[in-house]
Protein backbone atom coordinates (compact mmCIF):
# COMPACT_ATOMS: atom_id res chain seq x y z
CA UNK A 1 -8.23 10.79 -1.38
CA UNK A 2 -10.92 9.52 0.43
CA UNK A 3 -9.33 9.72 3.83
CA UNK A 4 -7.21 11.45 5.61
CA UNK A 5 -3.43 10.02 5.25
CA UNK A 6 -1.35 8.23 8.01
CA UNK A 7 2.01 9.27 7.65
CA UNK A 8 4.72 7.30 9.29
CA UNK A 9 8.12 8.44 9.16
CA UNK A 10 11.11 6.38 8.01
CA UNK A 11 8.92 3.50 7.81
CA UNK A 12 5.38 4.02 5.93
CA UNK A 13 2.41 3.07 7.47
CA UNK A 14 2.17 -0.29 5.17
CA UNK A 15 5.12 -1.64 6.17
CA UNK A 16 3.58 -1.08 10.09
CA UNK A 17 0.91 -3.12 8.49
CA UNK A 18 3.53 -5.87 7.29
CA UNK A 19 5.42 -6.07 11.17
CA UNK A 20 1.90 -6.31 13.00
CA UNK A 21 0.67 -8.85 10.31
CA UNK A 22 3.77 -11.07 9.93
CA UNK A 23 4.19 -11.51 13.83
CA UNK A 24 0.28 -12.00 14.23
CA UNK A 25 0.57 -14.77 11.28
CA UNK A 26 3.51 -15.95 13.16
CA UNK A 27 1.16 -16.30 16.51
CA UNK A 28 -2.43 -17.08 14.98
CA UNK A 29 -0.98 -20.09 12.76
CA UNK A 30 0.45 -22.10 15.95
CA UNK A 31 -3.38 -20.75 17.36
CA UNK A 32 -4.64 -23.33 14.62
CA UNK A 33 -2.08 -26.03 14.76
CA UNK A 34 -1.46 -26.01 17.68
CA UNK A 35 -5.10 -26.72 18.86
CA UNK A 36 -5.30 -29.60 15.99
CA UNK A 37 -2.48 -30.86 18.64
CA UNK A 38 -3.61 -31.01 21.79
CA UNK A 39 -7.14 -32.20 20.55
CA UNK A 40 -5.99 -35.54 18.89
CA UNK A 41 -2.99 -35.87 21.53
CA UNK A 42 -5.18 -35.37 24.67
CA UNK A 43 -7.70 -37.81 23.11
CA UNK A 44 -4.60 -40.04 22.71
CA UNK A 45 -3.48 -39.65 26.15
CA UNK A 46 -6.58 -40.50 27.66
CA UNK A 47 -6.98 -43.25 25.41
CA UNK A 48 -3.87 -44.94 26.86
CA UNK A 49 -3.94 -43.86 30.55
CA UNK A 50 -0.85 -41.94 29.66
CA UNK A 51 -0.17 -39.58 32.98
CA UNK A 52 3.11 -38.60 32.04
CA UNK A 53 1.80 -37.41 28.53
CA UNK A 54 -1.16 -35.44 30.05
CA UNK A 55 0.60 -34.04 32.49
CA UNK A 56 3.24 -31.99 29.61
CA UNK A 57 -0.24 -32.01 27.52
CA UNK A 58 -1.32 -29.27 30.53
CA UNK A 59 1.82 -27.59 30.80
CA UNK A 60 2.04 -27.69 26.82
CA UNK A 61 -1.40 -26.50 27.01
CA UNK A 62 -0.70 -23.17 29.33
CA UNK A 63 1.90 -22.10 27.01
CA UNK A 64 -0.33 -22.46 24.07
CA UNK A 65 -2.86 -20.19 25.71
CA UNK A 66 -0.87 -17.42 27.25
CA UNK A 67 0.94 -17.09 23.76
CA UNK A 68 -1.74 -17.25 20.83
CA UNK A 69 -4.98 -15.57 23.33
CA UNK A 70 -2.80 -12.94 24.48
CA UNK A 71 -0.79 -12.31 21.52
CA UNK A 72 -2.83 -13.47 19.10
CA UNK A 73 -5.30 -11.22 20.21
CA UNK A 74 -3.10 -8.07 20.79
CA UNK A 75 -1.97 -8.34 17.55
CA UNK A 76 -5.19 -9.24 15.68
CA UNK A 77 -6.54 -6.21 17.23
CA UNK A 78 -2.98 -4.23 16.33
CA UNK A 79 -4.35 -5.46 12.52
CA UNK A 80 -7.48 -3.84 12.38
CA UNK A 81 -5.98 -0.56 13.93
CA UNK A 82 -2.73 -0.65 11.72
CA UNK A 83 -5.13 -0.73 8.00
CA UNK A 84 -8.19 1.36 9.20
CA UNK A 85 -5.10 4.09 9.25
CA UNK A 86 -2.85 3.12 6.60
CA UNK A 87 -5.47 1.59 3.97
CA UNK A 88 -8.83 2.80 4.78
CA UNK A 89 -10.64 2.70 1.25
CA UNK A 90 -9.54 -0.93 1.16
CA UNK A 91 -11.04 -1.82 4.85
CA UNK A 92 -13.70 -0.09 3.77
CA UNK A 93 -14.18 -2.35 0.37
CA UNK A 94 -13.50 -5.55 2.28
CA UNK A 95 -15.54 -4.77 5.76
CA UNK A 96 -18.83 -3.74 3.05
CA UNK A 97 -18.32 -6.86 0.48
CA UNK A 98 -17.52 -9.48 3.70
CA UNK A 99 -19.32 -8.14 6.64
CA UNK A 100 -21.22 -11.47 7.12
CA UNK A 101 -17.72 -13.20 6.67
CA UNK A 102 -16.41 -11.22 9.35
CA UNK A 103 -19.43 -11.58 11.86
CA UNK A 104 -19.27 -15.25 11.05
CA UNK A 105 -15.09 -15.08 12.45
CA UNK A 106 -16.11 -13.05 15.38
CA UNK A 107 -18.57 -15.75 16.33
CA UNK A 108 -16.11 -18.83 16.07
CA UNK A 109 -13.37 -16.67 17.65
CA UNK A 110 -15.44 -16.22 20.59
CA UNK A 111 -16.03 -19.86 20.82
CA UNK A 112 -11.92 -20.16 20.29
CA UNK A 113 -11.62 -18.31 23.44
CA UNK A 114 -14.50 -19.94 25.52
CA UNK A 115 -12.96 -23.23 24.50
CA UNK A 116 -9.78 -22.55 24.88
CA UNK A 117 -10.08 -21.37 28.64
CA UNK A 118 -12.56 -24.37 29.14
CA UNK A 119 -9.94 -26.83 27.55
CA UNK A 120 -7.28 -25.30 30.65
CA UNK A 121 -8.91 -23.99 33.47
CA UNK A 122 -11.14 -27.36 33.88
CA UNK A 123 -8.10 -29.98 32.94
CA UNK A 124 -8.99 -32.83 35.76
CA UNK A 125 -12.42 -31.17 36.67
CA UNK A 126 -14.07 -32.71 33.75
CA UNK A 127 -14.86 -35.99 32.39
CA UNK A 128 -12.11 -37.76 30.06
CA UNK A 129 -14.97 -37.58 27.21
CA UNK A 130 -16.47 -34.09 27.81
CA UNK A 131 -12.77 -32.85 27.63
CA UNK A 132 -11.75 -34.27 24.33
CA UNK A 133 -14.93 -32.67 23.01
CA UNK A 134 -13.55 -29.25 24.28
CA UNK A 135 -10.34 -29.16 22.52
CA UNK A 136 -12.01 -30.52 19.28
CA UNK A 137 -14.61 -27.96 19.53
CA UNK A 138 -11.56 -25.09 20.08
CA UNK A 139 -9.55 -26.81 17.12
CA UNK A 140 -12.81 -27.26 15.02
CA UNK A 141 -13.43 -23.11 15.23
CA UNK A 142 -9.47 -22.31 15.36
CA UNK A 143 -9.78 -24.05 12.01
CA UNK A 144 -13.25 -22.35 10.67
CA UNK A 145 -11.21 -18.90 11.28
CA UNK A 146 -8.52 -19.48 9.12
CA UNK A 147 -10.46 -20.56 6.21
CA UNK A 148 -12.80 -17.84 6.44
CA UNK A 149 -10.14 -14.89 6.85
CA UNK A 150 -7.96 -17.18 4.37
CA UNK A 151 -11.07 -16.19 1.85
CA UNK A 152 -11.36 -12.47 2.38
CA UNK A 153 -7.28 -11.93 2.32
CA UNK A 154 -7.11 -14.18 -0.81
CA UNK A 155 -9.98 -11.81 -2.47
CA UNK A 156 -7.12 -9.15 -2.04
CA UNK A 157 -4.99 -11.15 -4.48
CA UNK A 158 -7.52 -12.34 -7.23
CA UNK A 159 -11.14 -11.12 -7.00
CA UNK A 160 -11.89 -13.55 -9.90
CA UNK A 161 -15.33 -13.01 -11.26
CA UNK A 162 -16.26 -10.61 -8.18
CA UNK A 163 -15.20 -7.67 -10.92
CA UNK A 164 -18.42 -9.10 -13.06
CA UNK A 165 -20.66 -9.98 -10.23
CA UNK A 166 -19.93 -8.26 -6.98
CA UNK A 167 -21.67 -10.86 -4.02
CA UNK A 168 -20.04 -12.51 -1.17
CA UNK A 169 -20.01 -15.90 -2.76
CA UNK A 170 -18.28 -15.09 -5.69
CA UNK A 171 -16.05 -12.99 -3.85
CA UNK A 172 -15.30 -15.57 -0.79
CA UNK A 173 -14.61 -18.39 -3.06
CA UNK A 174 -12.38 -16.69 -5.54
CA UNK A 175 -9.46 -18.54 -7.58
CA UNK A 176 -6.98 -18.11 -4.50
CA UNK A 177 -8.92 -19.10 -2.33
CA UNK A 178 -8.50 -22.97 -2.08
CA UNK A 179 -4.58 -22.67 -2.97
CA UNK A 180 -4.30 -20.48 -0.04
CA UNK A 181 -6.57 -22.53 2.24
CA UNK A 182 -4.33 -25.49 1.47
CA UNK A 183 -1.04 -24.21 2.31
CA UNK A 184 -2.19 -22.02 5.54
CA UNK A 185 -3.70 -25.04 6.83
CA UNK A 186 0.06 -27.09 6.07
CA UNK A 187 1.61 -24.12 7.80
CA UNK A 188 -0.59 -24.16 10.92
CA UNK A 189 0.37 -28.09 10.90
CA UNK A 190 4.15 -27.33 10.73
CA UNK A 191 4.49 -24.48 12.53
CA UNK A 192 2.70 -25.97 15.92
CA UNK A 193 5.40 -28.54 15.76
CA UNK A 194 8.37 -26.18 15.30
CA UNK A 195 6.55 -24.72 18.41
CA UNK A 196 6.21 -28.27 20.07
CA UNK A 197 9.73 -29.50 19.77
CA UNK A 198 11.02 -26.00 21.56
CA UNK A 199 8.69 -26.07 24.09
CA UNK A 200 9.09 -29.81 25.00
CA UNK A 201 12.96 -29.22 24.74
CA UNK A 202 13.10 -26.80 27.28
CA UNK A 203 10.76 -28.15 29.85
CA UNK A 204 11.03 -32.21 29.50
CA UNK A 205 13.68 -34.25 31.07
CA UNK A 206 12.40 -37.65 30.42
CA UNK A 207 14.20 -38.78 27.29
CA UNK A 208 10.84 -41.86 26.62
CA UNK A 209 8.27 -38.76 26.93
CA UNK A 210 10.41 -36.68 24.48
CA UNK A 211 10.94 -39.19 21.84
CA UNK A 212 7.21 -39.92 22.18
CA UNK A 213 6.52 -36.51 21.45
CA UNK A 214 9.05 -35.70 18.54
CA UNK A 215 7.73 -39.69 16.95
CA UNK A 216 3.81 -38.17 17.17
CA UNK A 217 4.78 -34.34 15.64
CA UNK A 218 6.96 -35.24 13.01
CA UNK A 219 4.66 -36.85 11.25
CA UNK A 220 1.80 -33.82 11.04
CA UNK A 221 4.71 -31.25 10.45
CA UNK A 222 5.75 -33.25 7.40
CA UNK A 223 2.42 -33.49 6.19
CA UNK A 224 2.18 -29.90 6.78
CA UNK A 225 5.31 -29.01 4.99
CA UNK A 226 4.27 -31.41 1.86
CA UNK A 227 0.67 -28.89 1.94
CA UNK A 228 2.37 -25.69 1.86
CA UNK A 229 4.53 -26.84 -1.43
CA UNK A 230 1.38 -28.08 -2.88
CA UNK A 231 -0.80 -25.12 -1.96
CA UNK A 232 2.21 -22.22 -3.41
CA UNK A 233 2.38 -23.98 -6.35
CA UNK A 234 -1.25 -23.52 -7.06
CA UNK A 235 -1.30 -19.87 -5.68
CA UNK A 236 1.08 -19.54 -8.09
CA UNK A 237 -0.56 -21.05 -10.93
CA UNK A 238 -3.87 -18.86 -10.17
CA UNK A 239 -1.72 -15.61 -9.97
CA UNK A 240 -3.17 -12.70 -12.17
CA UNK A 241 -1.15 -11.71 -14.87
CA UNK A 242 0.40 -8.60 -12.98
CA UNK A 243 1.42 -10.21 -10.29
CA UNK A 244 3.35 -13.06 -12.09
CA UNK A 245 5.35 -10.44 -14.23
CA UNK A 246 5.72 -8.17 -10.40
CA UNK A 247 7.24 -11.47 -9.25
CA UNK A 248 9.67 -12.02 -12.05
CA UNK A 249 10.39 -8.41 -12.32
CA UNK A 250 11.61 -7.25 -8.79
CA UNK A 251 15.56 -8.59 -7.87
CA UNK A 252 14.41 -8.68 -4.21
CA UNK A 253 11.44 -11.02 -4.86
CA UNK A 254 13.62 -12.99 -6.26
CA UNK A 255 15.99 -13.09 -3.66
CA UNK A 256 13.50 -14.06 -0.99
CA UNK A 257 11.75 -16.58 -2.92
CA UNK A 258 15.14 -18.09 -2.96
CA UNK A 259 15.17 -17.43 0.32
CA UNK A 260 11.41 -18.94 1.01
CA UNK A 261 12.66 -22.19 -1.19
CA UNK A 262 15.66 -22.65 1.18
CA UNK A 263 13.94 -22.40 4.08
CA UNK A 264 11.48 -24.82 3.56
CA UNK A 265 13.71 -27.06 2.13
CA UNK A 266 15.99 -27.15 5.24
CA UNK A 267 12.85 -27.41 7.17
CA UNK A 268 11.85 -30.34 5.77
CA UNK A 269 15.25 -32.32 5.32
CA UNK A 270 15.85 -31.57 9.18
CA UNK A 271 12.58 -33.09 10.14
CA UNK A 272 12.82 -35.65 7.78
CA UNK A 273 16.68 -36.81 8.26
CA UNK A 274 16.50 -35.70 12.14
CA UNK A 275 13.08 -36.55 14.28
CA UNK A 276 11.46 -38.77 11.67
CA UNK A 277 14.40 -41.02 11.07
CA UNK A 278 16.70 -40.65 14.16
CA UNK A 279 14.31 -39.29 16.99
CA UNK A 280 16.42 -38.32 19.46
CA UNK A 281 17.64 -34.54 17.83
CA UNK A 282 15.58 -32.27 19.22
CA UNK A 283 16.71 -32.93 22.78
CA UNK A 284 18.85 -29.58 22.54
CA UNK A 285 16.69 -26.60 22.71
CA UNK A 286 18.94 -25.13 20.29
CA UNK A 287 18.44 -27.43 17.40
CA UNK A 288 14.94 -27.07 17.93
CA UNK A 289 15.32 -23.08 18.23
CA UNK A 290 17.23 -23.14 15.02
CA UNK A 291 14.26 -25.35 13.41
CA UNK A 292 11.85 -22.97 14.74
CA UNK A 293 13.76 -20.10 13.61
CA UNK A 294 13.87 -21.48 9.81
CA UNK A 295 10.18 -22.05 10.01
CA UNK A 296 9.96 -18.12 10.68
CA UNK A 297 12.04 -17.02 8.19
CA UNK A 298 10.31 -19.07 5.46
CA UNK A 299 6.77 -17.88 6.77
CA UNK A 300 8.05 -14.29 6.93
CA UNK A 301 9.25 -14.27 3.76
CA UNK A 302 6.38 -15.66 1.87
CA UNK A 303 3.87 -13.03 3.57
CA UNK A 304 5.97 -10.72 2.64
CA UNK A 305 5.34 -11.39 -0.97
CA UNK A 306 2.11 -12.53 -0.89
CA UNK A 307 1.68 -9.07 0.01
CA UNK A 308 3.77 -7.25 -2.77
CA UNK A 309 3.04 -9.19 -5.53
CA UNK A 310 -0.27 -7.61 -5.06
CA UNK A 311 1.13 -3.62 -6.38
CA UNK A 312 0.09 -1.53 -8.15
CA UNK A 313 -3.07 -2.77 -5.32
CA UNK A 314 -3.99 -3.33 -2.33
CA UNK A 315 -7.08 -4.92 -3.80
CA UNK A 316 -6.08 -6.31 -7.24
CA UNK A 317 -8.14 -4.38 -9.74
CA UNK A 318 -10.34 -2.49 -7.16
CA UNK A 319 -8.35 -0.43 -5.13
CA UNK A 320 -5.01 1.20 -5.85
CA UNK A 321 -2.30 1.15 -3.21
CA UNK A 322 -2.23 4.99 -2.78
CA UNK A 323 -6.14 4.70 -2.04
CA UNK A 324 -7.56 5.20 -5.59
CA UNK A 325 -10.40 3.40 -7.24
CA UNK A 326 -9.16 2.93 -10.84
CA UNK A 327 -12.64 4.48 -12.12
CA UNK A 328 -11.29 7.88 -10.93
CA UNK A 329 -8.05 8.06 -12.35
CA UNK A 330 -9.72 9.66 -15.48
CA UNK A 331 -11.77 11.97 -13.59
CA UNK A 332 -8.94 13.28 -11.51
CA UNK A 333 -6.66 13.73 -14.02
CA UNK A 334 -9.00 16.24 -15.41
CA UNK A 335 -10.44 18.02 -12.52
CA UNK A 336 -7.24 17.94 -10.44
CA UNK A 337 -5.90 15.46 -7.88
CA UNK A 338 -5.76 18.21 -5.12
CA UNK A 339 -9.67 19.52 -5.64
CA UNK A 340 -10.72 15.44 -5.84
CA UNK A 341 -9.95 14.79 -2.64
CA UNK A 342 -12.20 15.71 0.70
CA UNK A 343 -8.81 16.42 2.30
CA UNK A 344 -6.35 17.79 -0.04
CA UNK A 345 -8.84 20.66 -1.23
CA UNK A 346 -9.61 21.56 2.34
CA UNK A 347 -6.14 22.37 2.52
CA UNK A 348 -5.39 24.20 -0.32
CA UNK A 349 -8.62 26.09 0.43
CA UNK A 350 -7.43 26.80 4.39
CA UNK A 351 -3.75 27.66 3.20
CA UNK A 352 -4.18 29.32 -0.35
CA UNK A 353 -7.34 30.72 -0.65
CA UNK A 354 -5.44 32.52 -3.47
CA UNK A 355 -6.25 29.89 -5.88
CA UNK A 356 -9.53 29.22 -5.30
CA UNK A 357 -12.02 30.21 -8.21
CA UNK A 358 -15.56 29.80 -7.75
CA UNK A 359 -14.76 27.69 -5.49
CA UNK A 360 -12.34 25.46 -7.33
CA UNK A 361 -8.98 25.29 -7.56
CA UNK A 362 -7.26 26.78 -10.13
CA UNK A 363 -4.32 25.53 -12.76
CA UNK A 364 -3.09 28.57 -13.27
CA UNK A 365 -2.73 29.52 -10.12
CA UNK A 366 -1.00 26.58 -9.22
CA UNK A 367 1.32 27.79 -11.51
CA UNK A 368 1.79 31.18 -10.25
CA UNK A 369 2.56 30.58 -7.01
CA UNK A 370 6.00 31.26 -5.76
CA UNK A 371 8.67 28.05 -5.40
CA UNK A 372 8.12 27.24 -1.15
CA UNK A 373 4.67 27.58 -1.67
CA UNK A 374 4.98 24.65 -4.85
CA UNK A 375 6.98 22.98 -2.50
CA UNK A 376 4.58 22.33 0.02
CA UNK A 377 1.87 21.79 -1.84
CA UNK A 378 4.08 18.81 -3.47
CA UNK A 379 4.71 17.92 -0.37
CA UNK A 380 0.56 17.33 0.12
CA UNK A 381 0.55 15.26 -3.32
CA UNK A 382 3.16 13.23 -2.33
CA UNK A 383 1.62 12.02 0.66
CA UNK A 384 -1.70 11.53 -0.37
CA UNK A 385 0.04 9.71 -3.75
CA UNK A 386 3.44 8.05 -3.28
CA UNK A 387 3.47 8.09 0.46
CA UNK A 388 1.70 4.46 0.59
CA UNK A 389 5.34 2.61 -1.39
CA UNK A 390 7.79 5.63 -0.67
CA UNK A 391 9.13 7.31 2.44
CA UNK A 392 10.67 10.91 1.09
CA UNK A 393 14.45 11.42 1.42
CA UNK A 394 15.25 8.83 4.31
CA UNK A 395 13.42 5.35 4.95
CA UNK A 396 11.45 2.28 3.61
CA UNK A 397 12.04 2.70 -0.59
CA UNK A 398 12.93 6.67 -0.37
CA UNK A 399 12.61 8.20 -3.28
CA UNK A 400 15.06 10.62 -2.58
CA UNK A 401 17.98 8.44 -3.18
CA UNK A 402 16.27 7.00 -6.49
CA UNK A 403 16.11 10.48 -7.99
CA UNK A 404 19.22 11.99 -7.41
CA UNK A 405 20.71 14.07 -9.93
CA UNK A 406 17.70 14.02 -12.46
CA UNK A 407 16.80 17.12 -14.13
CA UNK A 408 13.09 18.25 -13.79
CA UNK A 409 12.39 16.93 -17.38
CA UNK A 410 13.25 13.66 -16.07
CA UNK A 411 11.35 14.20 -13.23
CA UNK A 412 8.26 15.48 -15.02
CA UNK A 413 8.24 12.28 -18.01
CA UNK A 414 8.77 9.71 -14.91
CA UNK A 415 5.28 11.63 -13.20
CA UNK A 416 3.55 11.64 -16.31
CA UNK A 417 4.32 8.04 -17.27
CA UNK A 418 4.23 6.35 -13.71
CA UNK A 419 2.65 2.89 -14.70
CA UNK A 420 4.37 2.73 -17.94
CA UNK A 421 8.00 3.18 -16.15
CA UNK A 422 7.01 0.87 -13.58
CA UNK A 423 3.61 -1.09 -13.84
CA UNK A 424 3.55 -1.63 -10.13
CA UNK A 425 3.23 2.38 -9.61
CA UNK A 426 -0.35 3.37 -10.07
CA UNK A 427 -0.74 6.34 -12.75
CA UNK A 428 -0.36 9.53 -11.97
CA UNK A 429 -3.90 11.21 -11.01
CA UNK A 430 -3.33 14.74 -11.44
CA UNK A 431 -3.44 17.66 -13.84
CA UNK A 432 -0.61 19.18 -15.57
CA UNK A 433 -0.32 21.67 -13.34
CA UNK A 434 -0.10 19.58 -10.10
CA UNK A 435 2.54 17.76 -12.10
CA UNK A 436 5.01 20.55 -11.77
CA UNK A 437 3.98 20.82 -7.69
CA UNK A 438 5.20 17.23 -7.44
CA UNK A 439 8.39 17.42 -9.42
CA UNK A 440 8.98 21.07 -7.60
CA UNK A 441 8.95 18.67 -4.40
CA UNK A 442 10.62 16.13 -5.44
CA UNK A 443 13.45 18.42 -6.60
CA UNK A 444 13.61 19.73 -3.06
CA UNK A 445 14.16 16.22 -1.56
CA UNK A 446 16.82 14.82 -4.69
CA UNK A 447 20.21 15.15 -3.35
CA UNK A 448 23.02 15.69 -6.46
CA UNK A 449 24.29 13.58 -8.22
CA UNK A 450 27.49 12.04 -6.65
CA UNK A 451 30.80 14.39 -7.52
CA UNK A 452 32.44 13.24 -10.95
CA UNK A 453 28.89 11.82 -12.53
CA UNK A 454 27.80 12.90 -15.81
CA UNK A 455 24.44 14.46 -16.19
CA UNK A 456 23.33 15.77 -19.92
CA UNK A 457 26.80 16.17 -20.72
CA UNK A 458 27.94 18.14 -17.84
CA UNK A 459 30.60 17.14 -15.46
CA UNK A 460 28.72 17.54 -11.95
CA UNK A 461 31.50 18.76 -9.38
């Protein structure tokens, strides 16, 4: 309403959100861990004289750049680009509430990257001492990034008291906040492993050096996996009430917590029952692929729901997920959803001048206008409404498919009674009127119900 709508086909712009996100998570995790690594294993090296161990420590170390700078920051970037189109009110909220949170990231991400190229570029140039400082410095503000963007995300899930007193403070450090802080921080541990055993399996040939290295990973990546269980249990535990029920409610969050509990279970039994107590395992690149591969899935998966446990929001009890602030769901339901909004009623004004009244937009105009015309004016109040969950006929969660056969009764009481049918819809925001434009749409998109159903008594043929 605020904003002009992104419209994605097939896909929805949210879940272009979700594939840019999960992949930079993927990336920007190993960015953390992964410099924890070479700090306290470079200071180890040089500790013991180790050449051999330096020497994969620099190859180790050109890997970790070219992958988490250049991904990490094509991707970060793909981030910002993906919700300023898809979820603008709710950048909006966040940037405004957390803008010194966010200056304070951009600060220790530039002293990531000035570190990290340091840490490389000047591996023999500088002194033993001055170098170990480096990578601790890098790992120090690799770390300092996650909590603070671990603070603003986790705001998205619980605001806590924010709702009562709206400062940065209150806001930063709300109940998710430490949960999620925990088990990011256990998945950056992990997850640079994962990424340590493939790399070292592909590109090592010494069988000492690799055991070394699978005897000084395991350990971390254990302790990592041991933080994420602890830290999901307690994001659990500090759920709000809606998401808990969204959770228990939806077969397909079931189904991937399952499939988030497996994961991490086979995780941790191959690290534990393979590395830990028989080093030796990850010699084949494809064990250590597979591992790797796990440790994806079960990251994947629980972003994923992080994410839509969150619905009817995008910021739990601030922001709706069609763009809404919950305030003016009374306001548009009695002026009209189509006048509310900066662009909607620039359209109907450009379009149908017809139903303009002193300016306005009128209901009974609306009503007289012939069925194409309904149509495509549906069309607007489906984008601008639904669009953010539902692609139309085809795509992610069509609503097409989900609608087939239903009369325009059915269609009109499901409109009407959006939250109570399914509390992770927002309400419906419109008038009476606009009502009927949606259902006249949504008609247009049904396809029949398949031959030999029943519908209101009526063989359908």
């Amino acid at each position: 309403m605020h904003y002009p709508w992104w419209y994605v086909p097939y896909l929805t712009s949210p879940m272009l959100i979700a594939a840019v996100s999960v992949l930079h998570v993927l990336v920007s995790h190993y960015a953390v861990g992964g410099g924890l690594f070479l700090a306290f294993e470079t200071a180890y090296a040089y500790k013991r004289n180790d050449t051999e161990y330096l020497s994969y420590l620099k190859r180790h170390a050109k890997f970790f750049v070219l992958l988490t700078v250049v991904l990490g920051a094509i991707t970060g970037v793909g981030i910002w680009w993906t919700i300023g189109l898809a979820s603008p009110l709710a950048t909006e909220v966040l940037i405004q509430t957390f803008v010194f949170g966010w200056a304070t990231e951009w600060v220790f991400f530039v002293i990531e990257l000035t570190a990290a190229f340091i840490f490389l570029y000047y591996w023999g140039r500088l002194p033993p001492r001055v170098h170990i400082r480096i990578g601790w410095l890098y790992a120090a503000a690799a770390w300092i990034s996650l909590v603070l963007i671990t603070g603003i995300t986790a705001f998205m899930l619980n605001p806590g008291r924010w709702l009562e007193r709206p400062d940065f403070w209150t806001g930063f450090l709300n109940p998710q906040f430490l949960p999620q802080t925990i088990a990011r921080t256990g998945g950056a541990l992990l997850l640079s492993s994962l990424y340590v055993y493939l790399h070292a399996a592909i590109v090592i040939k010494d069988s000492r050096l690799q055991r070394q290295i699978e005897q000084r990973s395991t350990r971390p990546a254990l302790l990592g996996a041991v933080m994420i269980a602890a830290g999901g249990l307690a994001w659990y535990s500090m759920l709000p009430e809606s998401a808990v029920r969204a959770l228990s409610a939806a077969a397909a969050l079931n189904v991937l917590m399952g499939l988030l509990f497996a994961a991490t279970v086979i995780v941790f039994a191959a690290l534990f029952f393979g590395p830990f107590l028989n080093p030796g395992w990850l010699r084949s690149p494809g064990f250590a692929g597979c591992l790797l591969a796990f440790g994806f899935i079960a990251f994947s998966t629980g972003e994923f729901i992080r994410e839509a446990v969150r619905k009817p929001y995008i910021v739990y009890n601030v922001v709706f997920g069609n763009g809404i602030f919950p305030k003016e769901t009374t306001r548009l339901r009695n002026g009209g959803y189509l006048q509310g909004g900066t662009w909607t009623s620039q359209y109907v004004k450009v379009n149908y001048p017809q139903v303009i009244v002193d300016g306005r937009i009128d209901d009974s105009r609306l009503r007289a206008l012939d069925h194409d015309s309904k149509v495509d004016l549906g069309a607007v109040i489906f984008q601008y409404h639904c669009n953010d969950c539902h692609a139309p006929a085809v795509g992610y969660s069509a609503v097409g498919p989900l609608i087939q056969g239903w009369s325009s009764q059915m269609l009109a009481d499901l409109v009407d009674h959006l939250h109570v049918k399914r509390f992770t819809m927002p309400p419906w925001c419109g008038s009476e009127a606009e009502r009927d434009l949606l259902v006249a749409y949504l008609q247009s998109i049904a396809p029949p119900a398949p031959r030999g159903m029943r519908l209101n008594g009526d063989s359908t043929r």
